[in-house]
Protein backbone atom coordinates (compact mmCIF):
# COMPACT_ATOMS: atom_id res chain seq x y z
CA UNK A 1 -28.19 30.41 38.60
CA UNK A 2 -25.84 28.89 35.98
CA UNK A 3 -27.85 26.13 34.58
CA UNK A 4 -28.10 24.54 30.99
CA UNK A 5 -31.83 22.49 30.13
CA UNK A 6 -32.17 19.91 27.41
CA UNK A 7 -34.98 18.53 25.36
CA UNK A 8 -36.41 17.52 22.43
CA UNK A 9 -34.85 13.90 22.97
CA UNK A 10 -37.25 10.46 22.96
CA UNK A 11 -38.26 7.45 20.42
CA UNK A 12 -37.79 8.00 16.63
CA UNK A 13 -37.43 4.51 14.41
CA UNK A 14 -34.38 4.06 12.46
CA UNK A 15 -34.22 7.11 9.08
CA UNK A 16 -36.12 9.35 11.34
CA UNK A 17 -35.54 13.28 12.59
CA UNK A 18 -35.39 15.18 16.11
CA UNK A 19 -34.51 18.44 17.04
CA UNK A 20 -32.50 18.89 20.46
CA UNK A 21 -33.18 22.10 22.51
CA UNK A 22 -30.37 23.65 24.98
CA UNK A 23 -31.89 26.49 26.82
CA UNK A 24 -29.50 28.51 28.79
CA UNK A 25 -29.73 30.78 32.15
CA UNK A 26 -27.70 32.56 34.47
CA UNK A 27 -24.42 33.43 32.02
CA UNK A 28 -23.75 35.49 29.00
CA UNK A 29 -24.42 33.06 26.09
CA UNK A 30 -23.23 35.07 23.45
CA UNK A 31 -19.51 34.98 24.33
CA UNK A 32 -19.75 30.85 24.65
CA UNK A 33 -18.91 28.61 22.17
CA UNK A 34 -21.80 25.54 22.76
CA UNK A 35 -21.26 21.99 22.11
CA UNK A 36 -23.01 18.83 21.81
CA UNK A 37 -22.08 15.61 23.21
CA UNK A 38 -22.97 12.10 23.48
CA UNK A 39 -22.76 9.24 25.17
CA UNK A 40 -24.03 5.45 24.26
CA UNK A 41 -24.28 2.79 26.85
CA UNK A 42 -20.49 1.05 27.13
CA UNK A 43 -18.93 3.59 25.42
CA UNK A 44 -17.34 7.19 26.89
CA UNK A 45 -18.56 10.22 25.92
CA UNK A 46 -17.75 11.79 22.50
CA UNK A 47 -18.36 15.45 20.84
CA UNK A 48 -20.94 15.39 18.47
CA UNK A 49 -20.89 19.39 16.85
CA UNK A 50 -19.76 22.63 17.94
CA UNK A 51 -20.80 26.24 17.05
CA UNK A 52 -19.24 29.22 17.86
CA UNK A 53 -20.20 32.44 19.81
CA UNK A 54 -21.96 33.95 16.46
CA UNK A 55 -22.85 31.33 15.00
CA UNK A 56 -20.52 31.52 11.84
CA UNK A 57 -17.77 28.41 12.78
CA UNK A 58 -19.41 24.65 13.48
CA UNK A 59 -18.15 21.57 13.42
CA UNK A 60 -18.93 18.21 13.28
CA UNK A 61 -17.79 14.38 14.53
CA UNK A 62 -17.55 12.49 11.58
CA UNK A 63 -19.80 10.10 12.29
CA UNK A 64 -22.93 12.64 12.18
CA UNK A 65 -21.74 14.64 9.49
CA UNK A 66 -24.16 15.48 7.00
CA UNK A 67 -27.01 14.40 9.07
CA UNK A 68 -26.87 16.59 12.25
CA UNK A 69 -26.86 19.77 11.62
CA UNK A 70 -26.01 22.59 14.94
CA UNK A 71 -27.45 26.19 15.12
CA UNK A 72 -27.81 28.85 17.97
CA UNK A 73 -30.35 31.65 18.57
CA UNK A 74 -28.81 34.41 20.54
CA UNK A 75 -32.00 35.97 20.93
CA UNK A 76 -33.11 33.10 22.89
CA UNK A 77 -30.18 31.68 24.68
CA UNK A 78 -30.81 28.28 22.99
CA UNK A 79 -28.60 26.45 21.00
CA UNK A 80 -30.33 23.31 18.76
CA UNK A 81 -28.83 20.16 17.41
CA UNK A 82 -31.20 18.99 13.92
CA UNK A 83 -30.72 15.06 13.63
CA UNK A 84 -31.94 13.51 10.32
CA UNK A 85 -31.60 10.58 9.17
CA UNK A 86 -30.56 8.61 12.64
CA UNK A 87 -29.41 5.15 13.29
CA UNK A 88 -29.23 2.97 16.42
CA UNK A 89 -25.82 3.92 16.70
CA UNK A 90 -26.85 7.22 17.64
CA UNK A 91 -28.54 6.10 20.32
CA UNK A 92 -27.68 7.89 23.48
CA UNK A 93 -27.99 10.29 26.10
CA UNK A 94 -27.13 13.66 24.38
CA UNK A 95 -25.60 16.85 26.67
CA UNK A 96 -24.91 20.36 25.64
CA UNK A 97 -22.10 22.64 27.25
CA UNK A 98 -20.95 25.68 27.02
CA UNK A 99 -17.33 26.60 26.74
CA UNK A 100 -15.45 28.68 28.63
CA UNK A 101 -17.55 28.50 31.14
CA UNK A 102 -17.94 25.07 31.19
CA UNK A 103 -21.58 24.40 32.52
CA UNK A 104 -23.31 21.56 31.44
CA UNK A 105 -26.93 20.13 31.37
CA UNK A 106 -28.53 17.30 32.86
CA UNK A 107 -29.18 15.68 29.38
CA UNK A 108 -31.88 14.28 27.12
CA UNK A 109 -32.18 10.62 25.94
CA UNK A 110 -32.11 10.03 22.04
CA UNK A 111 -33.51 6.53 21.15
CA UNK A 112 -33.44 4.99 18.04
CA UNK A 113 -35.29 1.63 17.49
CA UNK A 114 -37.88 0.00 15.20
């Protein structure tokens, strides 16, 4: 079965850090480029960061750059998103997805509040 699993997501007050967790099943991980999205309440859903199928190429929305950071562990099927220094504006639910195959997950909910 095809199927993509976040975590990692939940409360963190405003300056604080999470890690995201995308486990993968069911395709060959290693030939798909994974991405991160996003997706606040009133607003449509945006691409946060990218990595390619090795790892070397990643890239970044402006808006998290320099404070997200994306990585991927073959090994493990899992691709991670690293979020430092968050705002309330990144409040949202966050997805992964995998390109080409284009599966997605059922997403994890990022809140940050004082």
């Amino acid at each position: 079965q095809v199927q993509l699993v976040e975590s990692g997501g939940g409360l963190v007050q405003p300056g604080g850090s999470l890690r995201l967790s995308c486990a993968a099943s069911g395709f060959t991980f290693n030939t798909n480029t994974m991405r991160w999205y996003r997706q606040a309440p009133g607003k449509e859903r945006e691409l946060v960061a990218a990595i390619g199928s090795a790892g070397y190429s990643t890239n970044y929305a402006d808006s998290v750059k320099g404070r997200f950071t994306i990585s991927r562990d073959n090994a493990k099927n899992t691709v991670y998103l690293q979020m430092n220094s968050l705002k309330p504006e990144d409040t949202a639910v966050y997805y992964c997805n995998a390109f080409p195959i284009n599966t997605w997950g059922q997403g994890t909910q990022v809140t940050v509040s004082s």
